[in-house]
N, C-alpha and C. Protein backbone atom coordinates (compact mmCIF):
# COMPACT_ATOMS: atom_id res chain seq x y z
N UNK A 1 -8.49 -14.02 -16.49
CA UNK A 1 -9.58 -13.66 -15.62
C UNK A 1 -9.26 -12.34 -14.94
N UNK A 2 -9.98 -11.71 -14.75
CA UNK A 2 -10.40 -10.30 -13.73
C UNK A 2 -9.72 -10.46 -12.43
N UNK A 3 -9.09 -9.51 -12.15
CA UNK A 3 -8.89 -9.11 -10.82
C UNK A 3 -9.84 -9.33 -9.79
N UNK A 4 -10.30 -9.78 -8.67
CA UNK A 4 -11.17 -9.35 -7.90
C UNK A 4 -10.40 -8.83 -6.99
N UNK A 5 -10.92 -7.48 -6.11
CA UNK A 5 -10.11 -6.39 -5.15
C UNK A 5 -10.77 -7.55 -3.74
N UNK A 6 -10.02 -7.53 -2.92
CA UNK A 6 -10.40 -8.29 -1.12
C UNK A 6 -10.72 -6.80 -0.56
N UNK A 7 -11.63 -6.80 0.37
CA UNK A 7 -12.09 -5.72 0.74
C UNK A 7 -10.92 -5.24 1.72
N UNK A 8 -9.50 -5.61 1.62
CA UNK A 8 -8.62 -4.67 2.46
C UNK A 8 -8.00 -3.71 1.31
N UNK A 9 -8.31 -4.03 -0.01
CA UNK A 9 -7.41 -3.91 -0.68
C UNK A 9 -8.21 -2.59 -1.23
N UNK A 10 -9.48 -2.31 -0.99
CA UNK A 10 -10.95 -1.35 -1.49
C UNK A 10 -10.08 -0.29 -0.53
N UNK A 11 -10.73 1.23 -1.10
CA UNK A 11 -10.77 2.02 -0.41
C UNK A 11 -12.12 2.43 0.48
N UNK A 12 -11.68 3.31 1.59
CA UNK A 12 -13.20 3.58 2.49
C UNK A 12 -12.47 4.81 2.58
N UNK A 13 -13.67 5.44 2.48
CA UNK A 13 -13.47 7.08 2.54
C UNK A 13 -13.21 7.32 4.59
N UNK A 14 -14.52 6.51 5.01
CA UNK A 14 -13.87 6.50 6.86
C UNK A 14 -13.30 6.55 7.27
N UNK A 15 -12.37 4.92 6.47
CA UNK A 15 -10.49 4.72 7.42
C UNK A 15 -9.74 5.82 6.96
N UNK A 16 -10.18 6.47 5.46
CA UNK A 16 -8.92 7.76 5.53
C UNK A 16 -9.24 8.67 5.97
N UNK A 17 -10.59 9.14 6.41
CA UNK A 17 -10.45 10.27 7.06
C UNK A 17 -10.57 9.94 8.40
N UNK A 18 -10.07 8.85 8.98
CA UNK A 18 -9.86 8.61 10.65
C UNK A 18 -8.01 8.43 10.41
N UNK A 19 -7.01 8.40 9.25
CA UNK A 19 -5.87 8.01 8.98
C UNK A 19 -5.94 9.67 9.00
N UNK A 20 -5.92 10.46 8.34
CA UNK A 20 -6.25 11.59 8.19
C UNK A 20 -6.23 12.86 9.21
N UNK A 21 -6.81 12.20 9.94
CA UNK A 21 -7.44 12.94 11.17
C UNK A 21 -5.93 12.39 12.73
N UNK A 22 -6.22 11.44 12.50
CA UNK A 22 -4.65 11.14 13.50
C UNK A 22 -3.70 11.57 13.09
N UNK A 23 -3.43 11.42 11.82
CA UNK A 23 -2.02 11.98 11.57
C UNK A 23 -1.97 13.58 11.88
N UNK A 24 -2.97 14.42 11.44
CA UNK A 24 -2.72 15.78 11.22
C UNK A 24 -3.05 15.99 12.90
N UNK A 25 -3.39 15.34 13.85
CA UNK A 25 -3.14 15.57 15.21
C UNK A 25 -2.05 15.18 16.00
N UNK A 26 -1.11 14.20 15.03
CA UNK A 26 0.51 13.59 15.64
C UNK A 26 1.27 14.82 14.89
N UNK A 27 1.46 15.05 14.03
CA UNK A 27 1.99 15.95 13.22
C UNK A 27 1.77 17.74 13.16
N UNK A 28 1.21 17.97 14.15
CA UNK A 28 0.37 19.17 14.16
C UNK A 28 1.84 20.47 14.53
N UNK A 29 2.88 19.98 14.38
CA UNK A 29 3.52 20.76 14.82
C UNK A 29 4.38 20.82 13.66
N UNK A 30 4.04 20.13 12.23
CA UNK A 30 4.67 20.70 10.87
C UNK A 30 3.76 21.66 9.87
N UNK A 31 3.66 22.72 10.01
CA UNK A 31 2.55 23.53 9.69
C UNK A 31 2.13 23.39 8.25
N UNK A 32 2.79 23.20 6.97
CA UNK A 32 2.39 22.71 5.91
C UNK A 32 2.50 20.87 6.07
N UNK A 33 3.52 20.38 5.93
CA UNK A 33 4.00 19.29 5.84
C UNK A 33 2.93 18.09 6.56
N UNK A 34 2.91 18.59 7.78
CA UNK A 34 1.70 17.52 8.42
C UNK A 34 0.64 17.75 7.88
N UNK A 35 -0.31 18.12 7.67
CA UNK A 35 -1.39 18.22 6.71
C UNK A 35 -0.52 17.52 5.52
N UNK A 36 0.05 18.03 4.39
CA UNK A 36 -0.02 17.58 3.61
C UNK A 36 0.54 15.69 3.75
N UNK A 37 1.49 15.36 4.45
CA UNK A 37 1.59 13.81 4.83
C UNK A 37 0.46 13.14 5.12
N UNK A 38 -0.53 13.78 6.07
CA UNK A 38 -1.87 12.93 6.59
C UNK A 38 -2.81 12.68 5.48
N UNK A 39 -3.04 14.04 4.28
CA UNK A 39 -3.53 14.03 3.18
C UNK A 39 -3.34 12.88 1.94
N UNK A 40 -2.08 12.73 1.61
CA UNK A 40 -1.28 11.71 1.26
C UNK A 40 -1.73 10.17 1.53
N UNK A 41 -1.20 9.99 3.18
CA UNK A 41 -1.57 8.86 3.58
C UNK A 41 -3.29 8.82 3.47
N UNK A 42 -3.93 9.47 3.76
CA UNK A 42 -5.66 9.33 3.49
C UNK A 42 -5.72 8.99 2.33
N UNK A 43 -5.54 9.91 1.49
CA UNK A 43 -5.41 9.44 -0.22
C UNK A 43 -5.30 8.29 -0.42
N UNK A 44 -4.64 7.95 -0.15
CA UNK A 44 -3.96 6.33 -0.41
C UNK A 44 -4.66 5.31 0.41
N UNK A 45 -5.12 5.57 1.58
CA UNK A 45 -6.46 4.79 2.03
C UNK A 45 -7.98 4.95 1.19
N UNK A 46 -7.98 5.93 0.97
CA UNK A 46 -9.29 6.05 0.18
C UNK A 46 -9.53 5.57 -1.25
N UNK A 47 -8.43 5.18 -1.96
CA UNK A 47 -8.36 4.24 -2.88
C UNK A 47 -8.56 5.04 -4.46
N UNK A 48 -8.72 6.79 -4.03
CA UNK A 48 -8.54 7.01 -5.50
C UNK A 48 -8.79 8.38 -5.24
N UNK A 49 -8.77 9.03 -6.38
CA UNK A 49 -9.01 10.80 -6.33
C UNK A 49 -10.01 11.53 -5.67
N UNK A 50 -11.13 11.04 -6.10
CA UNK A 50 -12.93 11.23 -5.76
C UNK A 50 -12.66 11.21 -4.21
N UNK A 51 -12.75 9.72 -3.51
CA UNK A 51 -12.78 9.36 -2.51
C UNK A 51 -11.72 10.23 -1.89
N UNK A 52 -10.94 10.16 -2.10
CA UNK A 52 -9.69 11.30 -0.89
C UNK A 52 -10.10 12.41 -1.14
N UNK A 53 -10.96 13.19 -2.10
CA UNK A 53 -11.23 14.20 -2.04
C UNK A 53 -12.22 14.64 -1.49
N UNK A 54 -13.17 13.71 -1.08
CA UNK A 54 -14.34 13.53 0.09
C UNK A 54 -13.66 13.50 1.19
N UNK A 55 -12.92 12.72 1.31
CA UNK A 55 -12.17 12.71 3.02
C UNK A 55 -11.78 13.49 3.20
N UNK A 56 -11.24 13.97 2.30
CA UNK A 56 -10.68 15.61 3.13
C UNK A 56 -11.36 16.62 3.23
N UNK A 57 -12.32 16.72 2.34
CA UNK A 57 -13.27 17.90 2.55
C UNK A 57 -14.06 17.93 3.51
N UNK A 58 -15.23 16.44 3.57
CA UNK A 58 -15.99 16.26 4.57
C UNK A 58 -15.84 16.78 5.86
N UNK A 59 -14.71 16.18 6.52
CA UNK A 59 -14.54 16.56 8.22
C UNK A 59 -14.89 18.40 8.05
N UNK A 60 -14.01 19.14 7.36
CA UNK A 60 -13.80 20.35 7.85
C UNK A 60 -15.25 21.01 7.08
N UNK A 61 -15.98 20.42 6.30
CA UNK A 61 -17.00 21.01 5.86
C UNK A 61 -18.55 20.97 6.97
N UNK A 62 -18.31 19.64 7.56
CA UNK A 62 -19.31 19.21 8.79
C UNK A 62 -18.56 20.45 10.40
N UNK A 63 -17.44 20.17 10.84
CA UNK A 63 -17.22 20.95 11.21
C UNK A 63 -17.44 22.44 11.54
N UNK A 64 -17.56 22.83 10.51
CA UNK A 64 -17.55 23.90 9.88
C UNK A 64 -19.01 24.32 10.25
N UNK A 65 -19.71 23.52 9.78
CA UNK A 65 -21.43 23.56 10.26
C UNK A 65 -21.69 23.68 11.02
N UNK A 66 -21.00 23.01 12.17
CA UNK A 66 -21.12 22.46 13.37
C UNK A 66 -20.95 23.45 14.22
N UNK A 67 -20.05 24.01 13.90
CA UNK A 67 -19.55 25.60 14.93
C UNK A 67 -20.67 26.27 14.17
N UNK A 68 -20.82 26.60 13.43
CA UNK A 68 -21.85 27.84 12.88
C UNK A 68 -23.43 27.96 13.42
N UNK A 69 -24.01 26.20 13.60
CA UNK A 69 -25.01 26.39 13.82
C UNK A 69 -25.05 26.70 15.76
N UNK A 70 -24.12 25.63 16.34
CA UNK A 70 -23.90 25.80 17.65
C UNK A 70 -23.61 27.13 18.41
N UNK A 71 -22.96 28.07 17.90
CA UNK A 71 -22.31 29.42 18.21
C UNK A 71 -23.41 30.12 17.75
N UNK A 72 -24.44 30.05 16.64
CA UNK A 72 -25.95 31.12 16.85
C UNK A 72 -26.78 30.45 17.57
N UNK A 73 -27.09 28.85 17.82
CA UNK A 73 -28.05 28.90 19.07
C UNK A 73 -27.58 29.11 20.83
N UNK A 74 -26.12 28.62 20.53
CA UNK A 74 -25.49 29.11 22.21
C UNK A 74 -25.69 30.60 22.59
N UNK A 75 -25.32 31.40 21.58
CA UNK A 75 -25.34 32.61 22.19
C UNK A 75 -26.44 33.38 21.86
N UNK A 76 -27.03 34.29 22.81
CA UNK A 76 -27.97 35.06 22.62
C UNK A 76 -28.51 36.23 21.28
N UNK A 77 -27.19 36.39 21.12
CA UNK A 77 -27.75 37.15 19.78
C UNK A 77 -26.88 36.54 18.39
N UNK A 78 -28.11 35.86 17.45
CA UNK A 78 -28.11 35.18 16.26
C UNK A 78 -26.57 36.01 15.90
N UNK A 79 -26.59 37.51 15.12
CA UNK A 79 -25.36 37.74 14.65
C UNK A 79 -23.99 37.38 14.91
N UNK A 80 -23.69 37.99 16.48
CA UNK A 80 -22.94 36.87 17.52
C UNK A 80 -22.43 35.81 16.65
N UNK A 81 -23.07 34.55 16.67
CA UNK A 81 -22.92 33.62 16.40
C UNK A 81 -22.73 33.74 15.33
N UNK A 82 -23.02 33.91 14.28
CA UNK A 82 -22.91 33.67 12.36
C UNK A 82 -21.22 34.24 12.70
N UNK A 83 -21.00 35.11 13.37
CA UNK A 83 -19.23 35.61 13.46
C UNK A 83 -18.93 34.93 13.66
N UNK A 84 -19.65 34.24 14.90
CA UNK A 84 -18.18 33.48 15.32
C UNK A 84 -17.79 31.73 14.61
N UNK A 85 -19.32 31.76 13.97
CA UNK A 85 -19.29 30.38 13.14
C UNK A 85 -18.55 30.51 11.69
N UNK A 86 -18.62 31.58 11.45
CA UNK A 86 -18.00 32.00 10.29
C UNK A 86 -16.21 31.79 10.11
N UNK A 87 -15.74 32.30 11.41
CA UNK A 87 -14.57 32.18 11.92
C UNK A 87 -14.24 30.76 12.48
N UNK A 88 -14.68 30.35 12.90
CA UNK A 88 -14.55 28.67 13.29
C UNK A 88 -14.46 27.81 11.85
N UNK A 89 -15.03 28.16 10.69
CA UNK A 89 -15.30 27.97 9.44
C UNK A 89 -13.88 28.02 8.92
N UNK A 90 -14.02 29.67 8.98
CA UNK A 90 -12.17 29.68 8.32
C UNK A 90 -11.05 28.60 9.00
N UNK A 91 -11.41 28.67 9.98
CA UNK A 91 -10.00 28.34 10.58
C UNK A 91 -9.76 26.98 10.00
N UNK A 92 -11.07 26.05 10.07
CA UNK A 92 -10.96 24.72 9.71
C UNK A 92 -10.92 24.61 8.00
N UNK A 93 -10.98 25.68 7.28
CA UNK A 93 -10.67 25.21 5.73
C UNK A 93 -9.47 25.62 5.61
N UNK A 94 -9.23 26.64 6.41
CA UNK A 94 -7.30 26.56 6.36
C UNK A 94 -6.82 25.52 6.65
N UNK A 95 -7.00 24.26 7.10
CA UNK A 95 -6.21 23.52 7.54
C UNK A 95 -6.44 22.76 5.89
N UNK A 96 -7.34 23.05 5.32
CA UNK A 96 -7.88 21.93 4.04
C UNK A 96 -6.76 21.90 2.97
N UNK A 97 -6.02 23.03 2.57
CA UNK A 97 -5.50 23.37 1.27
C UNK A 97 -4.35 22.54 1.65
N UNK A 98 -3.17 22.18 2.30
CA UNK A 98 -2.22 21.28 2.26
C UNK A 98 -2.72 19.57 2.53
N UNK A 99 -4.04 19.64 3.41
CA UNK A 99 -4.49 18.06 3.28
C UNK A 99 -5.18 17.53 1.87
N UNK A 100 -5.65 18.89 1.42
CA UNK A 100 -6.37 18.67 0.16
C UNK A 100 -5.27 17.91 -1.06
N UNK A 101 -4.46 18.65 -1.87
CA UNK A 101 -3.27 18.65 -1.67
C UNK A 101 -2.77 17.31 -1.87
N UNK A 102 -2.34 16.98 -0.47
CA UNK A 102 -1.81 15.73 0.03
C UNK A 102 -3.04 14.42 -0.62
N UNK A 103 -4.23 14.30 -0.18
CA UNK A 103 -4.79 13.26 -0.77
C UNK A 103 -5.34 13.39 -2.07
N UNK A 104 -4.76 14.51 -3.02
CA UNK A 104 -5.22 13.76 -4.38
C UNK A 104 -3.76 13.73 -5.44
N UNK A 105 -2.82 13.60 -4.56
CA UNK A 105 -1.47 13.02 -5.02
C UNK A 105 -1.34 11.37 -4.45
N UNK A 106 -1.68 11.82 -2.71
CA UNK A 106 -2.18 10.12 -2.60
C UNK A 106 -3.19 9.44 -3.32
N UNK A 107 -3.86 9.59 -3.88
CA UNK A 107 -5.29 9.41 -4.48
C UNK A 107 -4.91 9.25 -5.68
N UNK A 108 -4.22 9.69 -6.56
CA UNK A 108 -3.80 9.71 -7.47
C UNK A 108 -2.82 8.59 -7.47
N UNK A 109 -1.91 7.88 -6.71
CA UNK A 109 -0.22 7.56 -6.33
C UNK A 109 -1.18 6.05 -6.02
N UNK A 110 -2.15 6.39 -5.40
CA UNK A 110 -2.67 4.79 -4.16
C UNK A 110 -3.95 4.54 -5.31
């Protein structure tokens, strides 16, 4: 007979990018390494390649939005803002390439 998976045993793209997200804020002081550990451990919560590769992208891609659209309606002049959302952008996909990384070796491994 078939395996059936218990839903602890499923991956959720959520719990790894909330596993994800704590770690690379306990760890924030290993500049590759923490990212890539939190990546890892997400991976391996998310239960496979696809899924950790959503978790990691997601946060910094919403993010990412998030400053861009907020920073042209906060400030008075639209251009203003596209800079500075643009830059809020970078900063948060730099953090992506060692978490990225990290969860599709976890993802791969889990």
């Amino acid at each position: 007979m078939g395996q059936v998976l218990r839903s602890s045993q499923q991956g959720s793209i959520t719990r790894a990018m909330f596993w994800m997200m704590v770690i690379s804020l306990l760890l924030f002081w290993l500049p590759l390494l923490g990212p890539a550990i939190a990546g890892f451990v997400g991976g391996r919560k998310a239960g496979g390649v696809g899924p950790a590769v959503i978790a990691a992208l997601l946060p910094a891609i919403l993010l990412g939005a998030t400053l861009f659209v907020l920073a042209s309606v906060l400030t008075g002049v639209p251009l203003l803002g596209v800079i500075a959302g643009l830059g809020g952008t970078a900063i948060a996909l730099a953090h992506v390439g060692p978490l990225l990384l990290g969860a599709i070796i976890g993802g791969a491994v889990g």
